[in-house]
C-alpha atoms as a PDB file:
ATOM      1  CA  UNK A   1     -24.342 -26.772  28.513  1.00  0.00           C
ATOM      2  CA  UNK A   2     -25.566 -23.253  27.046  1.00  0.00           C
ATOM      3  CA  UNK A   3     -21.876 -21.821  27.348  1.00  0.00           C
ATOM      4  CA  UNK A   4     -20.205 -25.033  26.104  1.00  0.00           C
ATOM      5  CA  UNK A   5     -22.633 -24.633  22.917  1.00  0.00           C
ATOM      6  CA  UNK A   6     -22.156 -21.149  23.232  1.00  0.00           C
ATOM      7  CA  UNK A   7     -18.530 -21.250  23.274  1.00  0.00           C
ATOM      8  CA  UNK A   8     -18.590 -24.101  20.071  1.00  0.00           C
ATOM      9  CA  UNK A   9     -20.631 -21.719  17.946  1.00  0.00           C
ATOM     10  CA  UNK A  10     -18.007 -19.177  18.219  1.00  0.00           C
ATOM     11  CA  UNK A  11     -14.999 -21.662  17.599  1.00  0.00           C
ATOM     12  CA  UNK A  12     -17.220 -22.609  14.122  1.00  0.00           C
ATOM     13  CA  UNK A  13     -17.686 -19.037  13.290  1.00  0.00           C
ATOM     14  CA  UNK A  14     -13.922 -18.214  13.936  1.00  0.00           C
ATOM     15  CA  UNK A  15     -12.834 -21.147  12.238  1.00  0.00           C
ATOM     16  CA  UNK A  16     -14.878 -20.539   8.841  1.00  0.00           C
ATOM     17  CA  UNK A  17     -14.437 -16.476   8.498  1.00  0.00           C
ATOM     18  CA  UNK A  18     -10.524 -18.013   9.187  1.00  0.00           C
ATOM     19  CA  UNK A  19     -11.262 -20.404   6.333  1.00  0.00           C
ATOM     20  CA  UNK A  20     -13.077 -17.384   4.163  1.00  0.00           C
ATOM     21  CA  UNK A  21     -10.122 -15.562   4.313  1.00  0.00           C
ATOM     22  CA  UNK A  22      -7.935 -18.052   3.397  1.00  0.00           C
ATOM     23  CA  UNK A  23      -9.556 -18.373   0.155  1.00  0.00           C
ATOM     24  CA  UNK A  24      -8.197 -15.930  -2.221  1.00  0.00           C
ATOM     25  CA  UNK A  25      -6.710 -13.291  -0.213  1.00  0.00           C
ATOM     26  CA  UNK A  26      -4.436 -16.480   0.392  1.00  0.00           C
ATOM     27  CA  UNK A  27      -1.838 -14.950   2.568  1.00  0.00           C
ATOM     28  CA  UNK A  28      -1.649 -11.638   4.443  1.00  0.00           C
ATOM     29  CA  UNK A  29       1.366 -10.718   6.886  1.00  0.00           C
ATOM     30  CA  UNK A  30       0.734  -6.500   5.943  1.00  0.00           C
ATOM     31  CA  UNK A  31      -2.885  -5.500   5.540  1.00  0.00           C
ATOM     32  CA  UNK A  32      -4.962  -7.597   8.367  1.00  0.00           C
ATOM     33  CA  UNK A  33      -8.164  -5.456   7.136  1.00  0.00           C
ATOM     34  CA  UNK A  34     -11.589  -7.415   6.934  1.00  0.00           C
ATOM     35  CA  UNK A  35     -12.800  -4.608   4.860  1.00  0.00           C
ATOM     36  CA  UNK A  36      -9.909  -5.311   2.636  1.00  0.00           C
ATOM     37  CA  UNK A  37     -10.695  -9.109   2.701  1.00  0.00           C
ATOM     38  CA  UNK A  38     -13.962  -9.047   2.167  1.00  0.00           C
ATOM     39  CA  UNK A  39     -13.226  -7.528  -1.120  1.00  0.00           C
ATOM     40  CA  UNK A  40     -11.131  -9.381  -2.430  1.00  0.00           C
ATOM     41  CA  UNK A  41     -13.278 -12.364  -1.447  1.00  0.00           C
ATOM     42  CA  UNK A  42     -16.471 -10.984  -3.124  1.00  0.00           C
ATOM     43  CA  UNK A  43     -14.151 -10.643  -6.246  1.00  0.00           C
ATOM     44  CA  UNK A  44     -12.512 -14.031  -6.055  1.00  0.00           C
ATOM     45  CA  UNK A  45     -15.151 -16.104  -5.568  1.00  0.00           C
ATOM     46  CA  UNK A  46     -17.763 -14.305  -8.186  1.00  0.00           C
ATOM     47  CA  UNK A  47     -14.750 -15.267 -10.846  1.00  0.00           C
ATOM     48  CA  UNK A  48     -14.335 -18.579  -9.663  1.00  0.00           C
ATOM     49  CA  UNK A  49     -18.010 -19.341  -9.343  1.00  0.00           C
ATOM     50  CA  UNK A  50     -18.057 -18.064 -13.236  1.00  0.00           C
ATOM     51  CA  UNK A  51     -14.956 -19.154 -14.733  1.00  0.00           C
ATOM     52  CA  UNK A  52     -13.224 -21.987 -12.736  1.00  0.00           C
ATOM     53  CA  UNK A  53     -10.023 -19.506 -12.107  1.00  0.00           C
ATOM     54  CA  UNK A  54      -8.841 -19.193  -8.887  1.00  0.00           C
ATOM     55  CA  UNK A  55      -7.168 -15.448  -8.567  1.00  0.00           C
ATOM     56  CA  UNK A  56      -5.724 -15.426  -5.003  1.00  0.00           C
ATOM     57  CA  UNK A  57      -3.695 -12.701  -3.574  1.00  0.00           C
ATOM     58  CA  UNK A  58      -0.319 -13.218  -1.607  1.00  0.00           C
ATOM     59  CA  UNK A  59       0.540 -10.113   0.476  1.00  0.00           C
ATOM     60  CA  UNK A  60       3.816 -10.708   2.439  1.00  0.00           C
ATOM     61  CA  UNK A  61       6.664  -9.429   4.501  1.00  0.00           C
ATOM     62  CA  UNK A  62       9.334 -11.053   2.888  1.00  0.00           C
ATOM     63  CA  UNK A  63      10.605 -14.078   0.744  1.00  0.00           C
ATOM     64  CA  UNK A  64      11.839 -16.895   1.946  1.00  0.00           C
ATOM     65  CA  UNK A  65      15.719 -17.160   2.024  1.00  0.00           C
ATOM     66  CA  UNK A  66      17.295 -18.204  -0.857  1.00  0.00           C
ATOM     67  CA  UNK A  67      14.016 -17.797  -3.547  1.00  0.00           C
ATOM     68  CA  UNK A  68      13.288 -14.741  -5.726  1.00  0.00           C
ATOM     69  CA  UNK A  69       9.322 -14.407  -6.300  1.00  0.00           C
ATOM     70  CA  UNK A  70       8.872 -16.672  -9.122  1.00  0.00           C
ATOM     71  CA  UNK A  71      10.894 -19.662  -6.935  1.00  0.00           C
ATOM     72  CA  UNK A  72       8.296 -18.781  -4.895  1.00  0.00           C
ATOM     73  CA  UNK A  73       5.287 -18.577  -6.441  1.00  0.00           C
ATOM     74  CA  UNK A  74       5.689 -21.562  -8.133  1.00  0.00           C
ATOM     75  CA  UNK A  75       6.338 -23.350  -4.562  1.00  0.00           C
ATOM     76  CA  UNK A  76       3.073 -22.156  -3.651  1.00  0.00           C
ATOM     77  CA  UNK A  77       1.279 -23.045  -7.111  1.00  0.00           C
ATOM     78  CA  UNK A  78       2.214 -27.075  -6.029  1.00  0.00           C
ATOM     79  CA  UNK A  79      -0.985 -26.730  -3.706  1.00  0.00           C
ATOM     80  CA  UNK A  80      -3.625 -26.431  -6.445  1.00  0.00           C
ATOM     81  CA  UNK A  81      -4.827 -28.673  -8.705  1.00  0.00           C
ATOM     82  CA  UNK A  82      -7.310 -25.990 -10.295  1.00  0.00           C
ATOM     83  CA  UNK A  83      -6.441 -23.442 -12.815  1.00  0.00           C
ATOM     84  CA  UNK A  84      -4.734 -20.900 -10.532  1.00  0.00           C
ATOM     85  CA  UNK A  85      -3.383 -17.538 -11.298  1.00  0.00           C
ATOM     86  CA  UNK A  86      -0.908 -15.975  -8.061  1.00  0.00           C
ATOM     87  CA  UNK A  87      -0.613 -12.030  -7.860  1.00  0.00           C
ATOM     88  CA  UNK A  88       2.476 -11.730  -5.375  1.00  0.00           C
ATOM     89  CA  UNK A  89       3.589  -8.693  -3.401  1.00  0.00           C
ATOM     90  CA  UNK A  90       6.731  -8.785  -1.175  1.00  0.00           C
ATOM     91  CA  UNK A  91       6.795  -5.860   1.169  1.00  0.00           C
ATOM     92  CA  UNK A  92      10.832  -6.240   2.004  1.00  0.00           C
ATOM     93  CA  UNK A  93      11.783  -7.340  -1.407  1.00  0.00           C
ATOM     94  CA  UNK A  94       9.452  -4.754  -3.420  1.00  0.00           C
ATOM     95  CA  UNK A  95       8.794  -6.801  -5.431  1.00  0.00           C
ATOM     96  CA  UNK A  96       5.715  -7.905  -7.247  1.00  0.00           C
ATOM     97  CA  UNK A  97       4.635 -10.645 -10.022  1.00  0.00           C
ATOM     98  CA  UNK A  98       1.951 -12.533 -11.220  1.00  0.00           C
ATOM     99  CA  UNK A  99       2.214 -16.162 -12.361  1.00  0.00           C
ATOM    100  CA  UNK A 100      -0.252 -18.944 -13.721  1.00  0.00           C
ATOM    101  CA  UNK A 101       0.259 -22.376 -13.362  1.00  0.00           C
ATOM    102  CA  UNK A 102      -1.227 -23.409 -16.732  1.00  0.00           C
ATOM    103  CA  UNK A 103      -0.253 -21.111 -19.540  1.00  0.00           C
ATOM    104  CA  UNK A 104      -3.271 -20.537 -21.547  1.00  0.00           C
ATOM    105  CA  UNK A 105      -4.571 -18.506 -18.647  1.00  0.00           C
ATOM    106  CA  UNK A 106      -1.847 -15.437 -19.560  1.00  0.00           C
ATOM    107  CA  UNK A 107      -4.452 -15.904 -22.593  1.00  0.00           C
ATOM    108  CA  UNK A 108      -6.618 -14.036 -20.571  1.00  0.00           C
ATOM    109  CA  UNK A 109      -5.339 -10.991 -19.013  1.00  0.00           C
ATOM    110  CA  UNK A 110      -2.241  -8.567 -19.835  1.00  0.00           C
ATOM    111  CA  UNK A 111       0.427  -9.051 -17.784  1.00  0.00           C
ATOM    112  CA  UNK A 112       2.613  -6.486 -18.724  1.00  0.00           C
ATOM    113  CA  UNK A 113       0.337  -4.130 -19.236  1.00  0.00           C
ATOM    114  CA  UNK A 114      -0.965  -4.534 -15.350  1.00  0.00           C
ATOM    115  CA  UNK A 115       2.336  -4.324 -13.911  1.00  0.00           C
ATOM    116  CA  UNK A 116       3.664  -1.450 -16.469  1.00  0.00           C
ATOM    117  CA  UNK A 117       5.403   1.037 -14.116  1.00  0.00           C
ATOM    118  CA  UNK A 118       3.503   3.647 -16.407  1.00  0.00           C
ATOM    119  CA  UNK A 119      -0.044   4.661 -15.611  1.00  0.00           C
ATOM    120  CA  UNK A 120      -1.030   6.773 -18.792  1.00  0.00           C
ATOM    121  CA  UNK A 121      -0.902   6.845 -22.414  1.00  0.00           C
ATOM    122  CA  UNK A 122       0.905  10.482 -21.735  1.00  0.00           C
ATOM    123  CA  UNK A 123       3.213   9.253 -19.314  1.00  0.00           C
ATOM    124  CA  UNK A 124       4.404   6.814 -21.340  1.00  0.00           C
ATOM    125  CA  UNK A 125       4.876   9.606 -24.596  1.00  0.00           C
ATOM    126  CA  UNK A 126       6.981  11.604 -22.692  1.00  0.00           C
ATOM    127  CA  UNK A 127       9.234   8.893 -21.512  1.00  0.00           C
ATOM    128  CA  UNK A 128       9.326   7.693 -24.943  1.00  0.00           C
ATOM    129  CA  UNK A 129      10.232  10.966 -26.124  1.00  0.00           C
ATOM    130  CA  UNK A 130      13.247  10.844 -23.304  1.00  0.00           C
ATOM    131  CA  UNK A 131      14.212   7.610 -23.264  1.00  0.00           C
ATOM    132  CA  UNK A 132      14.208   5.908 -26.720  1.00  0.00           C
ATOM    133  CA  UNK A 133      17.207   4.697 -28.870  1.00  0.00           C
ATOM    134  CA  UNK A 134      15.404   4.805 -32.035  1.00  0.00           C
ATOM    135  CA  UNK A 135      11.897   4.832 -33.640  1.00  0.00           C
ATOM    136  CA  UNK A 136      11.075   0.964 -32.865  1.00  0.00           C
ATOM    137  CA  UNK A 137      12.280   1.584 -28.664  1.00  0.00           C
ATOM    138  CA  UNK A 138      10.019   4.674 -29.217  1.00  0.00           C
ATOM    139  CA  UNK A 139       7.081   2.873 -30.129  1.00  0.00           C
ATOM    140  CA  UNK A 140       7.910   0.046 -27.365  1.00  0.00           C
ATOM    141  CA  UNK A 141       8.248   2.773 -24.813  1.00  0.00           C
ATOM    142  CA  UNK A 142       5.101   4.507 -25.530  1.00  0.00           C
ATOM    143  CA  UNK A 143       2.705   1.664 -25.806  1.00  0.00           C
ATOM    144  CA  UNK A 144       3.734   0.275 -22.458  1.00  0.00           C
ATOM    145  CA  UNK A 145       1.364   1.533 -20.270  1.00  0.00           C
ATOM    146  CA  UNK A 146      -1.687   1.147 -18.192  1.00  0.00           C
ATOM    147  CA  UNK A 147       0.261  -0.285 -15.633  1.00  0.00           C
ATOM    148  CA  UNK A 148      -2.652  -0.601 -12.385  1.00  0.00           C
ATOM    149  CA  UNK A 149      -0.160  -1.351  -9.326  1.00  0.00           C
ATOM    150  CA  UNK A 150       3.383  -0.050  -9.539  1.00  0.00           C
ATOM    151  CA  UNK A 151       2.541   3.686 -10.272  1.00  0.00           C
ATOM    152  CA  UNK A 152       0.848   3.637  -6.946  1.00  0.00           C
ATOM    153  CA  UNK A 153       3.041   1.243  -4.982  1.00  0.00           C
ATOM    154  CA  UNK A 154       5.928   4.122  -6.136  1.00  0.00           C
ATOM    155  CA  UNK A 155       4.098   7.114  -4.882  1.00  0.00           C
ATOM    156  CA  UNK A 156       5.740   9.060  -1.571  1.00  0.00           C
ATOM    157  CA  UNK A 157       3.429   8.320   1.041  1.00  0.00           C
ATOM    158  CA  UNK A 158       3.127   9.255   5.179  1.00  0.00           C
ATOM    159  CA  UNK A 159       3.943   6.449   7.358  1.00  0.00           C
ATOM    160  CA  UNK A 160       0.466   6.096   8.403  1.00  0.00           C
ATOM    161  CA  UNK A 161      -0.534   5.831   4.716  1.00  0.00           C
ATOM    162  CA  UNK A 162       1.664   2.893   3.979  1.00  0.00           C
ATOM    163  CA  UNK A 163      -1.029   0.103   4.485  1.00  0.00           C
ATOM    164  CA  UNK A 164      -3.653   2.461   2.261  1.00  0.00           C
ATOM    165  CA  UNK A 165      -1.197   2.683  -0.863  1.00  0.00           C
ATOM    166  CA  UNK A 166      -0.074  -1.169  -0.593  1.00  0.00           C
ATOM    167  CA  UNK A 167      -3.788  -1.988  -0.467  1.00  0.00           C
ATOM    168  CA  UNK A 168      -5.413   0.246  -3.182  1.00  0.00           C
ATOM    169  CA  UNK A 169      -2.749  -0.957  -5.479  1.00  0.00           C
ATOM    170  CA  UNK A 170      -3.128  -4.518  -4.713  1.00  0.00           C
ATOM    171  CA  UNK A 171      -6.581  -4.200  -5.025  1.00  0.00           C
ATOM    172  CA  UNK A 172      -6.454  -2.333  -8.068  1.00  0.00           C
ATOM    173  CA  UNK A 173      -4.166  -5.095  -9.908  1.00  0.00           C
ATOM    174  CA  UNK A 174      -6.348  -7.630  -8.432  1.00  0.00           C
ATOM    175  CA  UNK A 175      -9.605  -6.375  -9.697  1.00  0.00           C
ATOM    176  CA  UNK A 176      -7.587  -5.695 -13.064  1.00  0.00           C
ATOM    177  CA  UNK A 177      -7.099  -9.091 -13.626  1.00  0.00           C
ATOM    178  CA  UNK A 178     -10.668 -10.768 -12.579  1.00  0.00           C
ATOM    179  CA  UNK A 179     -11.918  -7.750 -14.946  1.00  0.00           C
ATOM    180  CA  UNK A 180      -9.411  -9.181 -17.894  1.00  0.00           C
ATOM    181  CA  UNK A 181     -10.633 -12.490 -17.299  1.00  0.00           C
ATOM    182  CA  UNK A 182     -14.550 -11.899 -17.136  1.00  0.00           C
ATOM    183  CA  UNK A 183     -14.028  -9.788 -20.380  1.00  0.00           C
ATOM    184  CA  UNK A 184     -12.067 -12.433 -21.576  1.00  0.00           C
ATOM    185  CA  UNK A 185     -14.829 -15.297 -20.729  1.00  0.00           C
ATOM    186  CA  UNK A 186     -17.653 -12.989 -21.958  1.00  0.00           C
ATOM    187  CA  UNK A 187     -18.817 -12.700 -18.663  1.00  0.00           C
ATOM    188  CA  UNK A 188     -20.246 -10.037 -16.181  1.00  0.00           C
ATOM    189  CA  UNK A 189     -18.669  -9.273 -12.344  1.00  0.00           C
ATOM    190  CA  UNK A 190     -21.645  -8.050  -9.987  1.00  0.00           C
ATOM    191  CA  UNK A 191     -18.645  -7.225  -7.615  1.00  0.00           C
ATOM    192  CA  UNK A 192     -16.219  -5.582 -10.584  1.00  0.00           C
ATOM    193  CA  UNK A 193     -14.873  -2.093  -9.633  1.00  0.00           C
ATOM    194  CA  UNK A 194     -16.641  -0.768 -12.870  1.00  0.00           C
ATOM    195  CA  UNK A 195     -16.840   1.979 -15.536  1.00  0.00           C
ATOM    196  CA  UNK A 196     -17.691   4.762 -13.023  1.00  0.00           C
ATOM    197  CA  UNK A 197     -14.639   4.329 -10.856  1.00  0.00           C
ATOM    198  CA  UNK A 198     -11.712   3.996 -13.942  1.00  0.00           C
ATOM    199  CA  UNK A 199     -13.313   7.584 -15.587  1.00  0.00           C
ATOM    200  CA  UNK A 200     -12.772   8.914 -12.244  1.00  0.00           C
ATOM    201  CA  UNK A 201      -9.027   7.687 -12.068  1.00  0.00           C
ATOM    202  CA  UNK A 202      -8.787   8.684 -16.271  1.00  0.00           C
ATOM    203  CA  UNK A 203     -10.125  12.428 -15.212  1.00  0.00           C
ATOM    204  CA  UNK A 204      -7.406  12.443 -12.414  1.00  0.00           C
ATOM    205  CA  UNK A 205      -4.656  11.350 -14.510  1.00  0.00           C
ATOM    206  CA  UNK A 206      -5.709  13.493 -17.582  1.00  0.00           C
ATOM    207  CA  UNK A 207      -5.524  16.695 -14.826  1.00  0.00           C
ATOM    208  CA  UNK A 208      -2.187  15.598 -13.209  1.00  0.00           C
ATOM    209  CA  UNK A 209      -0.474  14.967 -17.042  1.00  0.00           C
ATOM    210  CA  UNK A 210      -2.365  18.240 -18.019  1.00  0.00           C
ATOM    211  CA  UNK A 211      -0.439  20.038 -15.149  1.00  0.00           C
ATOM    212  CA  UNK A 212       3.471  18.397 -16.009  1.00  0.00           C
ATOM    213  CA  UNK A 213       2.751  19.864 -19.671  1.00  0.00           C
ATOM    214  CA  UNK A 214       1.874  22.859 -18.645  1.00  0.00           C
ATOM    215  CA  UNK A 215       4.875  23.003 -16.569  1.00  0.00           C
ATOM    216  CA  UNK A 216       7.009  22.003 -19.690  1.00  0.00           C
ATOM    217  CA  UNK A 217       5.932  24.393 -21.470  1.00  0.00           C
ATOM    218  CA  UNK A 218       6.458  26.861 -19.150  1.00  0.00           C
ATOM    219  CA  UNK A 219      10.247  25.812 -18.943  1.00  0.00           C
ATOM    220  CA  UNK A 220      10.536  25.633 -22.348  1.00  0.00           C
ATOM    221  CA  UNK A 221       8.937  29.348 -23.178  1.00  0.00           C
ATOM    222  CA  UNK A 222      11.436  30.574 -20.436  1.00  0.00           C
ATOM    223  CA  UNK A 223      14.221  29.497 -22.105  1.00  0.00           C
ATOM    224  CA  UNK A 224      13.590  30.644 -25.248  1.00  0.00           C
ATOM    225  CA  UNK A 225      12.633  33.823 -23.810  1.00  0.00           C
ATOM    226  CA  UNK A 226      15.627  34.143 -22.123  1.00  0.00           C
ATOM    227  CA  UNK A 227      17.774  32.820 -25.193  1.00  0.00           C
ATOM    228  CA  UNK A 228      16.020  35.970 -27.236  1.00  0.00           C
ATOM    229  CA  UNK A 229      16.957  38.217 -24.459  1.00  0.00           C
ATOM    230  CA  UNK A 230      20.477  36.828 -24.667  1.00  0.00           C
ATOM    231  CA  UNK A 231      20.933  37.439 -28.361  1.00  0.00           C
ATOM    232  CA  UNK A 232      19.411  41.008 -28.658  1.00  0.00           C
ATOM    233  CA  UNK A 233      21.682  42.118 -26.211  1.00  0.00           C
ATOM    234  CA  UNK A 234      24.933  41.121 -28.510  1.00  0.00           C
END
């Protein structure tokens, strides 16, 4: 009798971490991290608990045949009846989105600024400065930044740091968009990633960005120097 009630407990507890983690990290064929779950499911359920929005997080290998993400997404979207926002990432397809399925929740959050393949305000100058076709593609070029999972998900990185980079930038787009919202709703996170860690990331970038126009201008006072040498020898 002791094992059979033994053996139930266990089934219970398996069966409601399995429902736990079915909550908002919604589906997972890459990470399979309870670390990683357990974060996202302190974030998801604070917001919904706060605001009624369900963010959930779809992490998978690969779409379904014959649908791009938003076909997709929207498939998925018919099983809620509660205002639902979807942040999608497609391993196979690299491809990621997020979609609501009421629109006065894009009210809340910056799409394109969160999935901006441009990190910094710097980044985003220089590629301006490259890139534009005129003053008014300049000014779209160089505002379009701040961009919290592509920059990462584009990075180089070691076969056995594949599952780090597609979870730091999930989780960094995630906890983007439950910040957006709380902000948004006038509200406060307890679990929100918070001041402290987004100087730390603004201090990297402002070092890296330091270092690529120092390196410019290295380039560009070697050419010139060498264009001076050029001349006073004719």
């Amino acid at each position: 009798m002791n094992l059979i009630r033994g053996l139930f407990a266990l089934l219970s507890f398996l069966f409601a971490t399995s429902s736990l983690s079915a909550q908002y990290l919604y589906k997972d064929e890459i990470i399979f991290n309870p670390a990683f779950t357990q974060e996202i499911e302190k974030i998801g359920s604070e917001l919904y608990e706060k605001t009624g929005i369900s963010l959930r997080l779809l992490m998978i290998k690969k779409l379904p045949e014959g649908l791009n993400i938003v076909e997709y997404q929207n498939e998925i979207l018919k099983e809620f009846q509660t205002p639902t926002i979807l942040l999608t990432f497609s391993e196979t397809d690299s491809k990621v989105d997020i979609l609501a399925n009421d629109t006065s929740l894009y009210g809340y959050f910056d799409k394109k600024q969160i999935l901006s393949p441009v990190s910094s305000p710097v980044q985003a100058f220089v590629m301006a400065l490259f890139y534009n076709n005129g003053f008014d593609s300049f000014k779209e070029i160089a505002s379009s930044y701040g961009g919290t999972i592509i920059p990462l998900l584009a990075q180089k990185a070691k076969p056995e740091e594949i599952l780090g980079k597609y979870s730091g930038s999930m989780f960094n787009g995630y906890a983007d968009i439950a910040e957006q919202i709380a902000k948004s709703k006038e509200i406060v996170l307890a679990n929100a990633v918070g001041d402290a860690n987004q100087k730390s990331i603004f201090v990297v970038k402002v070092l890296f960005y330091g270092l690529i126009f120092y390196a410019l201008y290295l380039i560009v006072k070697r050419k010139i120097y060498l264009k001076k040498a050029k001349s006073e020898k004719l």
